[in-house]
PDB file of N, CA and C in Angstrom:
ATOM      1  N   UNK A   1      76.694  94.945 109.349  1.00  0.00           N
ATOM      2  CA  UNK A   1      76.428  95.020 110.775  1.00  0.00           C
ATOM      3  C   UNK A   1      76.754  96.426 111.257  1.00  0.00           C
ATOM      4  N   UNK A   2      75.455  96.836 111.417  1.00  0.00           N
ATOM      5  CA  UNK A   2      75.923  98.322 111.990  1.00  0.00           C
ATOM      6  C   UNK A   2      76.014  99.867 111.086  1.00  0.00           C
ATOM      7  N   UNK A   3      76.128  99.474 109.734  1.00  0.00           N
ATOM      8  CA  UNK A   3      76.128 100.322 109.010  1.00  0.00           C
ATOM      9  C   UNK A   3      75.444 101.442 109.074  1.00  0.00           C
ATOM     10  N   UNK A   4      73.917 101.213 109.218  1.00  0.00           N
ATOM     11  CA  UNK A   4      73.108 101.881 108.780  1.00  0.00           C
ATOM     12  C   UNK A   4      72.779 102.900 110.483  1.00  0.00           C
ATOM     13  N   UNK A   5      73.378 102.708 111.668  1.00  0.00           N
ATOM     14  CA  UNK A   5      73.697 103.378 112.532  1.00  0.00           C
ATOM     15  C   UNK A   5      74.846 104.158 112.007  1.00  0.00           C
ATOM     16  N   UNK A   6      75.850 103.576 111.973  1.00  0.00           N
ATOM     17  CA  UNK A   6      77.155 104.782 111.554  1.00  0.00           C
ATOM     18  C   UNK A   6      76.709 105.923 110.133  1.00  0.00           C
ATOM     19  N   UNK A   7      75.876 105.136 109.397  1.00  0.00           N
ATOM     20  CA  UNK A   7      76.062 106.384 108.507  1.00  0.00           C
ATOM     21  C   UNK A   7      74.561 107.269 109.206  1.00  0.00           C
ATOM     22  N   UNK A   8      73.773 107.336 110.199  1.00  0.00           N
ATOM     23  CA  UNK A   8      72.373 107.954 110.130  1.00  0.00           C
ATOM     24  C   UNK A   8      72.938 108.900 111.089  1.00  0.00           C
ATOM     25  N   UNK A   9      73.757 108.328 112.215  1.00  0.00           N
ATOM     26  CA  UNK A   9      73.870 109.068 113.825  1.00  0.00           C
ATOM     27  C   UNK A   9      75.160 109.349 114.289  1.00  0.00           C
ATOM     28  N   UNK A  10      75.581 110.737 114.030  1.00  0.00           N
ATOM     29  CA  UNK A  10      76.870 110.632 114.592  1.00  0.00           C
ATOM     30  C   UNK A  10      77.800 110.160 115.719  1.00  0.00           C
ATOM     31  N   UNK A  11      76.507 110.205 116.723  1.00  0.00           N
ATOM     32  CA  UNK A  11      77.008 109.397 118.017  1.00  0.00           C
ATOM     33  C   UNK A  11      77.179 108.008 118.170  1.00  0.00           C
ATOM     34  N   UNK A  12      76.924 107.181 116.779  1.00  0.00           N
ATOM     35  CA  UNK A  12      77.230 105.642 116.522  1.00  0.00           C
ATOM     36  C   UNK A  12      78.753 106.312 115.655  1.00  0.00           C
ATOM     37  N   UNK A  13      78.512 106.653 115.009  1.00  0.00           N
ATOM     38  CA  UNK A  13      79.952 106.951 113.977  1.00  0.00           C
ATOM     39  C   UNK A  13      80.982 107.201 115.183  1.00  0.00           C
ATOM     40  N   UNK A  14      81.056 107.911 116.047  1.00  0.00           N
ATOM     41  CA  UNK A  14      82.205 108.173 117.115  1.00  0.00           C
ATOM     42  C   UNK A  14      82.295 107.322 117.754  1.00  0.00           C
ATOM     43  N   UNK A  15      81.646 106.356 118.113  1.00  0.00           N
ATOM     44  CA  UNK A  15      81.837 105.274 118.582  1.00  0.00           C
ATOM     45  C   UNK A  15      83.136 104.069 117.510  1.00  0.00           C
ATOM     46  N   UNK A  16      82.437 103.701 116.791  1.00  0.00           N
ATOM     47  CA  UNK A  16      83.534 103.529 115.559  1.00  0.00           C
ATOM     48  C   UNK A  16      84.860 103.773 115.484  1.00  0.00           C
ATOM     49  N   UNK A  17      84.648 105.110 115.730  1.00  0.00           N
ATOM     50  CA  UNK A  17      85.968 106.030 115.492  1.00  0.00           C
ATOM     51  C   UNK A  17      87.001 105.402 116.780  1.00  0.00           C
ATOM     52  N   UNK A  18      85.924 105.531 118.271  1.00  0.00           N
ATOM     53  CA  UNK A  18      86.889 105.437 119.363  1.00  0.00           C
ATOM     54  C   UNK A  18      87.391 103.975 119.408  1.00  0.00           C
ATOM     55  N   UNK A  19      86.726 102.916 118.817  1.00  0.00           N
ATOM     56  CA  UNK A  19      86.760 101.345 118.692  1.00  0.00           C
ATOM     57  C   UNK A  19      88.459 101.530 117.963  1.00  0.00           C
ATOM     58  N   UNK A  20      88.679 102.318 116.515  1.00  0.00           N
ATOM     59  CA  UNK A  20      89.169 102.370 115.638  1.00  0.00           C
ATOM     60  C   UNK A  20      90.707 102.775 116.549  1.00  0.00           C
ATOM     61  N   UNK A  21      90.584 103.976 117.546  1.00  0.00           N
ATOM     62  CA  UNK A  21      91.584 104.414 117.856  1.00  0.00           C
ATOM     63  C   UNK A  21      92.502 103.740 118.907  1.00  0.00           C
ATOM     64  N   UNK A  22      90.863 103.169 119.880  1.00  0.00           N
ATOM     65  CA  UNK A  22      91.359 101.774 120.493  1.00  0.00           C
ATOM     66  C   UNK A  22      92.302 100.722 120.334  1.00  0.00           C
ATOM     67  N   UNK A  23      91.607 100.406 119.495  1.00  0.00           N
ATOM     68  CA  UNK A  23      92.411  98.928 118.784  1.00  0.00           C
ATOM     69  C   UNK A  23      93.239  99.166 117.968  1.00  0.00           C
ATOM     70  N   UNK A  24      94.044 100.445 117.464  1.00  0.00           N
ATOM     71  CA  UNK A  24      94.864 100.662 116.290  1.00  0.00           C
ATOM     72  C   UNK A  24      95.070 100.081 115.007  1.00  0.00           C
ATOM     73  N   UNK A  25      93.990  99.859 114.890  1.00  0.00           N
ATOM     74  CA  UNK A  25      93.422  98.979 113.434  1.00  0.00           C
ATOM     75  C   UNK A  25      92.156  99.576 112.998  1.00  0.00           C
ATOM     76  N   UNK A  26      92.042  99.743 111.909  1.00  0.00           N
ATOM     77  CA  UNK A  26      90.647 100.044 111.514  1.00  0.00           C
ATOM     78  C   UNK A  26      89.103  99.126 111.732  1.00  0.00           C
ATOM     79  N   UNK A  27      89.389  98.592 113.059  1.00  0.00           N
ATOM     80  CA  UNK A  27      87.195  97.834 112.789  1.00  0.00           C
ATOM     81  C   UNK A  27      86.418  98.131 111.739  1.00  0.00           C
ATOM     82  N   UNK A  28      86.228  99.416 111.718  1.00  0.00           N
ATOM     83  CA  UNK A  28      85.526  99.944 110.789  1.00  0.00           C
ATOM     84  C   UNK A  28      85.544  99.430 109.595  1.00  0.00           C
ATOM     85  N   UNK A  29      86.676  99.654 109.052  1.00  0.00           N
ATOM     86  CA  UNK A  29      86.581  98.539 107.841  1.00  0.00           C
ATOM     87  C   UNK A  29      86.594  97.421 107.548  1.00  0.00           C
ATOM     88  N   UNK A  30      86.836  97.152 108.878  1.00  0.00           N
ATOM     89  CA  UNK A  30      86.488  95.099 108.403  1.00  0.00           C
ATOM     90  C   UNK A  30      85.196  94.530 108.891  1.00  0.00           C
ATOM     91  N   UNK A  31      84.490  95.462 109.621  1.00  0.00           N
ATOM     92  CA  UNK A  31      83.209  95.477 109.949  1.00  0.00           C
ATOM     93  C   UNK A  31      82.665  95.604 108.766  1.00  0.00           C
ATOM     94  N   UNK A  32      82.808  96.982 108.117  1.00  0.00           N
ATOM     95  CA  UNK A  32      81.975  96.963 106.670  1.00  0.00           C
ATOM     96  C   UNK A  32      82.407  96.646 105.205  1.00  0.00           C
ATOM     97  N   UNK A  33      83.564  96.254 105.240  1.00  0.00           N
ATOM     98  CA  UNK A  33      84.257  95.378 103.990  1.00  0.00           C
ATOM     99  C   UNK A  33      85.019  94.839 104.018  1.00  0.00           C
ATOM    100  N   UNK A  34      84.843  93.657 105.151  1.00  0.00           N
ATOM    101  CA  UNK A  34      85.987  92.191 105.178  1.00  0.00           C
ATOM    102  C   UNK A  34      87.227  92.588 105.716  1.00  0.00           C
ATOM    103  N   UNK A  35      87.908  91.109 105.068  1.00  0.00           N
ATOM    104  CA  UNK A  35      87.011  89.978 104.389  1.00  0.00           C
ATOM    105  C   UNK A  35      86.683  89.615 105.807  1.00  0.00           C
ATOM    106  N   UNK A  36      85.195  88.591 105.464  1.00  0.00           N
ATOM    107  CA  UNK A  36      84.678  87.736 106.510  1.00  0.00           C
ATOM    108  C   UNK A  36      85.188  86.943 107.411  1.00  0.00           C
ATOM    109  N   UNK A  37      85.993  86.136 106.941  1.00  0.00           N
ATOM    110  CA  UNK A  37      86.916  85.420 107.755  1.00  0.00           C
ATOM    111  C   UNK A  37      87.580  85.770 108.678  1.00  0.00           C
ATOM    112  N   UNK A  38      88.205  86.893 108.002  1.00  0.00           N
ATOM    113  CA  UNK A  38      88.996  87.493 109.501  1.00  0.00           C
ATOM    114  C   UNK A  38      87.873  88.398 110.098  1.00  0.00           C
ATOM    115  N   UNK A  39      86.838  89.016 109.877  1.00  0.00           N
ATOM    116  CA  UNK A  39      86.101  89.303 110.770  1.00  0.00           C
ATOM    117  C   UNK A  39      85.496  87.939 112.015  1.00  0.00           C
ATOM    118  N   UNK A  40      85.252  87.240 111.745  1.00  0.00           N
ATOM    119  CA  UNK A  40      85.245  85.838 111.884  1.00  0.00           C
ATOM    120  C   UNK A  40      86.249  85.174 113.247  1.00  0.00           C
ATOM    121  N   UNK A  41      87.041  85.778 113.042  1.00  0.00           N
ATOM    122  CA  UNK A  41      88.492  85.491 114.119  1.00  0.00           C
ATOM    123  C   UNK A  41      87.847  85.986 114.938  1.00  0.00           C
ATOM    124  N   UNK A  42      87.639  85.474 116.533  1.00  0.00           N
ATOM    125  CA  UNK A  42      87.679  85.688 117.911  1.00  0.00           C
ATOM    126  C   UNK A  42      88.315  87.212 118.305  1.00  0.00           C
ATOM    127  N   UNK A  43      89.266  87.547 117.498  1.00  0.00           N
ATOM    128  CA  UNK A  43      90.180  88.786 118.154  1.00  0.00           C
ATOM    129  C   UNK A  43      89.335  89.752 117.585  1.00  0.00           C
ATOM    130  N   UNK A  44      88.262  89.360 116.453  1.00  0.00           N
ATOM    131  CA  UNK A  44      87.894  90.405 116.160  1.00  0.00           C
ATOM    132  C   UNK A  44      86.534  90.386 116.226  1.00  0.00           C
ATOM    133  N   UNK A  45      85.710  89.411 116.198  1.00  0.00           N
ATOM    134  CA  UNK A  45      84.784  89.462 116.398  1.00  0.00           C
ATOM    135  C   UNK A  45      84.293  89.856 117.469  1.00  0.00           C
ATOM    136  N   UNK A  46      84.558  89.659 118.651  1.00  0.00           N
ATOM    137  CA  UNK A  46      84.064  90.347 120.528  1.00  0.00           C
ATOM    138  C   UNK A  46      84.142  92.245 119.898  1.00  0.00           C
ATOM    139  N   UNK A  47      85.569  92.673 119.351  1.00  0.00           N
ATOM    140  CA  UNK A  47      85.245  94.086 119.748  1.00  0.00           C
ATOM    141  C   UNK A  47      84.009  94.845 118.095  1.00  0.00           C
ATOM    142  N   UNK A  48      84.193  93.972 117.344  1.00  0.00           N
ATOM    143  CA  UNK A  48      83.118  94.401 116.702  1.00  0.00           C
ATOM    144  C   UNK A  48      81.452  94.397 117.381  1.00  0.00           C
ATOM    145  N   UNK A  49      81.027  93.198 117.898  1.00  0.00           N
ATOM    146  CA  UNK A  49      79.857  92.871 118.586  1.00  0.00           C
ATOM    147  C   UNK A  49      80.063  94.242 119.374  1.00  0.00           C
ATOM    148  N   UNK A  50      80.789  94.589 120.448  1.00  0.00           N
ATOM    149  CA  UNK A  50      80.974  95.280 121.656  1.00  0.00           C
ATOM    150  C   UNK A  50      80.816  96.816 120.850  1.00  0.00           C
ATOM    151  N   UNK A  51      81.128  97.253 119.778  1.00  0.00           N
ATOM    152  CA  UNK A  51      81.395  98.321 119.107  1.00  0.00           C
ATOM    153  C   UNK A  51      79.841  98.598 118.615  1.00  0.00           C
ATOM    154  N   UNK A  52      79.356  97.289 117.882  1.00  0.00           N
ATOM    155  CA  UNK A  52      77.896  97.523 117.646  1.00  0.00           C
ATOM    156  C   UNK A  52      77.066  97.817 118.516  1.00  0.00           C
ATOM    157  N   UNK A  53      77.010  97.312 119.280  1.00  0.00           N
ATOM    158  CA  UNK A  53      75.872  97.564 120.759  1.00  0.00           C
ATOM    159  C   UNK A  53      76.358  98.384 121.317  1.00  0.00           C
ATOM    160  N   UNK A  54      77.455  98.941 121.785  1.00  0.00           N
ATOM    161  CA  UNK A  54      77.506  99.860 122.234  1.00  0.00           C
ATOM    162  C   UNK A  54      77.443 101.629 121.177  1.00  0.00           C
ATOM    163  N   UNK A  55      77.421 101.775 119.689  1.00  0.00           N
ATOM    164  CA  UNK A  55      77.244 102.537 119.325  1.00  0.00           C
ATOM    165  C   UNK A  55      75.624 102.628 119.305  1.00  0.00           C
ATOM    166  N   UNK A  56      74.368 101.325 118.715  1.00  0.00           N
ATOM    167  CA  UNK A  56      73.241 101.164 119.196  1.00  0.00           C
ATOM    168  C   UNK A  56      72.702 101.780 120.703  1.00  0.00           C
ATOM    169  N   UNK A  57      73.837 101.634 121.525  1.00  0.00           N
ATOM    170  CA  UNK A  57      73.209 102.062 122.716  1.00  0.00           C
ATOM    171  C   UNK A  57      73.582 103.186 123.515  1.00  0.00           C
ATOM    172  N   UNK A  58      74.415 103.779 122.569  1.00  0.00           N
ATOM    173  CA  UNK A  58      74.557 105.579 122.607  1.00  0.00           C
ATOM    174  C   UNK A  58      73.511 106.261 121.397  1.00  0.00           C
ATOM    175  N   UNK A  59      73.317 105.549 120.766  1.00  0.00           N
ATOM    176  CA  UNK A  59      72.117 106.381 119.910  1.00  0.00           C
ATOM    177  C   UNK A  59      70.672 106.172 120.594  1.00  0.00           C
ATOM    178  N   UNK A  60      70.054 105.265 121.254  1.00  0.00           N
ATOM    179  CA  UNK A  60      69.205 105.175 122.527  1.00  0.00           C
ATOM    180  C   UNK A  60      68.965 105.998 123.297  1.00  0.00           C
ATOM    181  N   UNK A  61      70.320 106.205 123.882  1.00  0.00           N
ATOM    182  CA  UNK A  61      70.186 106.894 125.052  1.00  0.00           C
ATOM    183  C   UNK A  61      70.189 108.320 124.207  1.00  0.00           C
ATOM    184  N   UNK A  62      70.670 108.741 123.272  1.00  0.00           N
ATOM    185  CA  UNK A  62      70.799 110.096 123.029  1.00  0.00           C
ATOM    186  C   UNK A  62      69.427 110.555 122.080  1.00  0.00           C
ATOM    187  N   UNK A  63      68.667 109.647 121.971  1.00  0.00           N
ATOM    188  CA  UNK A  63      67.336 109.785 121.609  1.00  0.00           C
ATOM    189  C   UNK A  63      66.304 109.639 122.604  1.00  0.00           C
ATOM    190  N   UNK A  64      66.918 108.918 124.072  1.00  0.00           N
ATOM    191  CA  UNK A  64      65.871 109.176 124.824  1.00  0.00           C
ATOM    192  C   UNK A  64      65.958 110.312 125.814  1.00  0.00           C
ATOM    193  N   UNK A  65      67.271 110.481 125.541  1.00  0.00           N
ATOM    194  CA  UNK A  65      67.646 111.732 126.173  1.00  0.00           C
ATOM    195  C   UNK A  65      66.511 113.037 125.762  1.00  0.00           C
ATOM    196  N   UNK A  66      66.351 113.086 124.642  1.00  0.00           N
ATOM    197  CA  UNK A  66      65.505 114.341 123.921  1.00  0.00           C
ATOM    198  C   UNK A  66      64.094 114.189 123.725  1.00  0.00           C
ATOM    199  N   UNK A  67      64.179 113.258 124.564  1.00  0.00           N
ATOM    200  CA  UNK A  67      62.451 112.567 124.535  1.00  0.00           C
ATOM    201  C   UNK A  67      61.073 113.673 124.949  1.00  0.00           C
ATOM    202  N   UNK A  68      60.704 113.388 125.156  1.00  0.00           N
ATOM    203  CA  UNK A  68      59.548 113.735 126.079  1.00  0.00           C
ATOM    204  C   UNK A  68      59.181 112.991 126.944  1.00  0.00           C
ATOM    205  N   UNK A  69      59.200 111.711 126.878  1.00  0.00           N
ATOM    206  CA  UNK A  69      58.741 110.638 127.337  1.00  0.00           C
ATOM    207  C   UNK A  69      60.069 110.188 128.509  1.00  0.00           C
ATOM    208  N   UNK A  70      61.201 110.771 128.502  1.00  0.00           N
ATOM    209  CA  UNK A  70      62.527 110.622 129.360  1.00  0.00           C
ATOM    210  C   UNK A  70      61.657 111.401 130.575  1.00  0.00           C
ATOM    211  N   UNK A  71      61.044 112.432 130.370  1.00  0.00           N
ATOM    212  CA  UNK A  71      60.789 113.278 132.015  1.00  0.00           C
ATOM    213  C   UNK A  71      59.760 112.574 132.742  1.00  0.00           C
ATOM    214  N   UNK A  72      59.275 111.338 132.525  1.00  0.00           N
ATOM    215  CA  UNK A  72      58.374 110.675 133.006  1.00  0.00           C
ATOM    216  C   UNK A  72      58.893 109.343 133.321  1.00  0.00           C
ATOM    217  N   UNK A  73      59.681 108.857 132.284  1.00  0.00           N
ATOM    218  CA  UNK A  73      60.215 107.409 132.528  1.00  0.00           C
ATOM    219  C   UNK A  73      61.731 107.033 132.573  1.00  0.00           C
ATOM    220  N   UNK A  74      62.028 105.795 133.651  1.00  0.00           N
ATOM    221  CA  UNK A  74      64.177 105.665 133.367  1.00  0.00           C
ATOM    222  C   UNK A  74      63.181 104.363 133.154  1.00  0.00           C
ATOM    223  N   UNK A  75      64.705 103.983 132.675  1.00  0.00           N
ATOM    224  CA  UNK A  75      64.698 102.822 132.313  1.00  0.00           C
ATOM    225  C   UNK A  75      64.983 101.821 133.506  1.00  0.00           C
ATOM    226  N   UNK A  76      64.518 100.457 133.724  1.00  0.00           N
ATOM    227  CA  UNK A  76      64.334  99.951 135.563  1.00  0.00           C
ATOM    228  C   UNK A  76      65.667  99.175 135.606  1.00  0.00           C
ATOM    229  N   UNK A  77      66.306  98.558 134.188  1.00  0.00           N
ATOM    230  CA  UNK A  77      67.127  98.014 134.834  1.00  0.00           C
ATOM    231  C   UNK A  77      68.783  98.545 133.920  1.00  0.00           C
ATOM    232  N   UNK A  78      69.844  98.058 134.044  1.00  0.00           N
ATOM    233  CA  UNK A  78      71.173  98.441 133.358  1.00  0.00           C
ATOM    234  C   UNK A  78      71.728  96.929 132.901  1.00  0.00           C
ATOM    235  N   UNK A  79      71.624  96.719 131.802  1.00  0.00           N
ATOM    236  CA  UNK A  79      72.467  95.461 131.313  1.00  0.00           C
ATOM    237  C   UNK A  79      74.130  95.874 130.770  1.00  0.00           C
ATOM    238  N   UNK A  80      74.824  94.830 131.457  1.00  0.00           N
ATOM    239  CA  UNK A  80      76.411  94.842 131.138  1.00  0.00           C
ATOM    240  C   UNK A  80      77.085  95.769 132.161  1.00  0.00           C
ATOM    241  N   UNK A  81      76.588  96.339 133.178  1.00  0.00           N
ATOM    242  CA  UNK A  81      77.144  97.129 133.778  1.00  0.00           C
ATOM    243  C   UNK A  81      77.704  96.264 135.285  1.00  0.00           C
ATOM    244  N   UNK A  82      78.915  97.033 135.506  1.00  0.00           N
ATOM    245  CA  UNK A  82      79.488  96.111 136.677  1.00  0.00           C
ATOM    246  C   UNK A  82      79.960  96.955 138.352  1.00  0.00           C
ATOM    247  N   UNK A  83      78.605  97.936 137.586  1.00  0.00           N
ATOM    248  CA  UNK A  83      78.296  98.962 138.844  1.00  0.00           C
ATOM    249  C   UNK A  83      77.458  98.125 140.094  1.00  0.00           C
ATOM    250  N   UNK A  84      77.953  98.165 141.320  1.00  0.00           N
ATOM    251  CA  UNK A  84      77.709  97.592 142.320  1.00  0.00           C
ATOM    252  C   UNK A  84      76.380  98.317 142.320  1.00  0.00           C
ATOM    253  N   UNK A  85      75.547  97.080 143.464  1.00  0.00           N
ATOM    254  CA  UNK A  85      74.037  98.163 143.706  1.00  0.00           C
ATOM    255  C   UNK A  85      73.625  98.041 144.643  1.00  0.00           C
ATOM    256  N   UNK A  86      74.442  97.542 145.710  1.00  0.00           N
ATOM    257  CA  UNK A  86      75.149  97.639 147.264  1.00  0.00           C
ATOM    258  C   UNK A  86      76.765  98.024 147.495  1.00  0.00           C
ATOM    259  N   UNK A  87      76.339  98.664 148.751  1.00  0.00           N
ATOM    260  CA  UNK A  87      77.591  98.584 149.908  1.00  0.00           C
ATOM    261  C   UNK A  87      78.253  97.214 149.736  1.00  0.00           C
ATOM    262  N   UNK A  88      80.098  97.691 149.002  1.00  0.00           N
ATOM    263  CA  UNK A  88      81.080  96.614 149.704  1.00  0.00           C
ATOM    264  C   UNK A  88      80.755  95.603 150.782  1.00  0.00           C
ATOM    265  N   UNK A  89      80.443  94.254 150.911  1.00  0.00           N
ATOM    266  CA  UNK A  89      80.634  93.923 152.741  1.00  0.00           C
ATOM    267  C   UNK A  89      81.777  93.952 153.025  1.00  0.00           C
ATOM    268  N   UNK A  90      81.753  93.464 154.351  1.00  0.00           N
ATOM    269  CA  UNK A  90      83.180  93.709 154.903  1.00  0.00           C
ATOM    270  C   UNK A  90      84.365  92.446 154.592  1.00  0.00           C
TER     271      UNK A  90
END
């Protein structure tokens, strides 16, 4: 899961890294060599998922960043974000 981002794009690999420094445990390696089970555990499974998609979705953006196709198009909507898109009410 994820491998083949961390080893192609450095901006998935730093992601990794910051998961790694995060959690003061290596993800990294139990993401890519076990054992399963304890990948498997709840404590670890959310920040692996969260580590994958979010290194997937810094290599996205840093490929659409260099696009050509970026000076013409955004993207319409933001998933996972808990950025308001109104004014506070009162």
């Amino acid at each position: 899961m994820g491998r083949e981002l961390y080893d192609r794009f450095p901006a998935a690999k730093a992601v990794f890294e910051e998961a790694d420094a995060a959690l003061g445990f290596s993800l990294t390696d139990l993401i890519f060599h076990g054992p399963e089970e304890t990948l498997r555990l709840t404590e670890h499974t959310q920040p692996a998922i969260l580590t994958v998609s979010t290194a997937a979705a810094r290599v996205l953006a840093e490929r659409w960043a260099r696009s050509r196709l970026c000076r013409r198009w955004q993207p319409a909507t933001r998933l996972g974000s808990t950025r308001r898109t109104s004014p506070p009410g009162p």
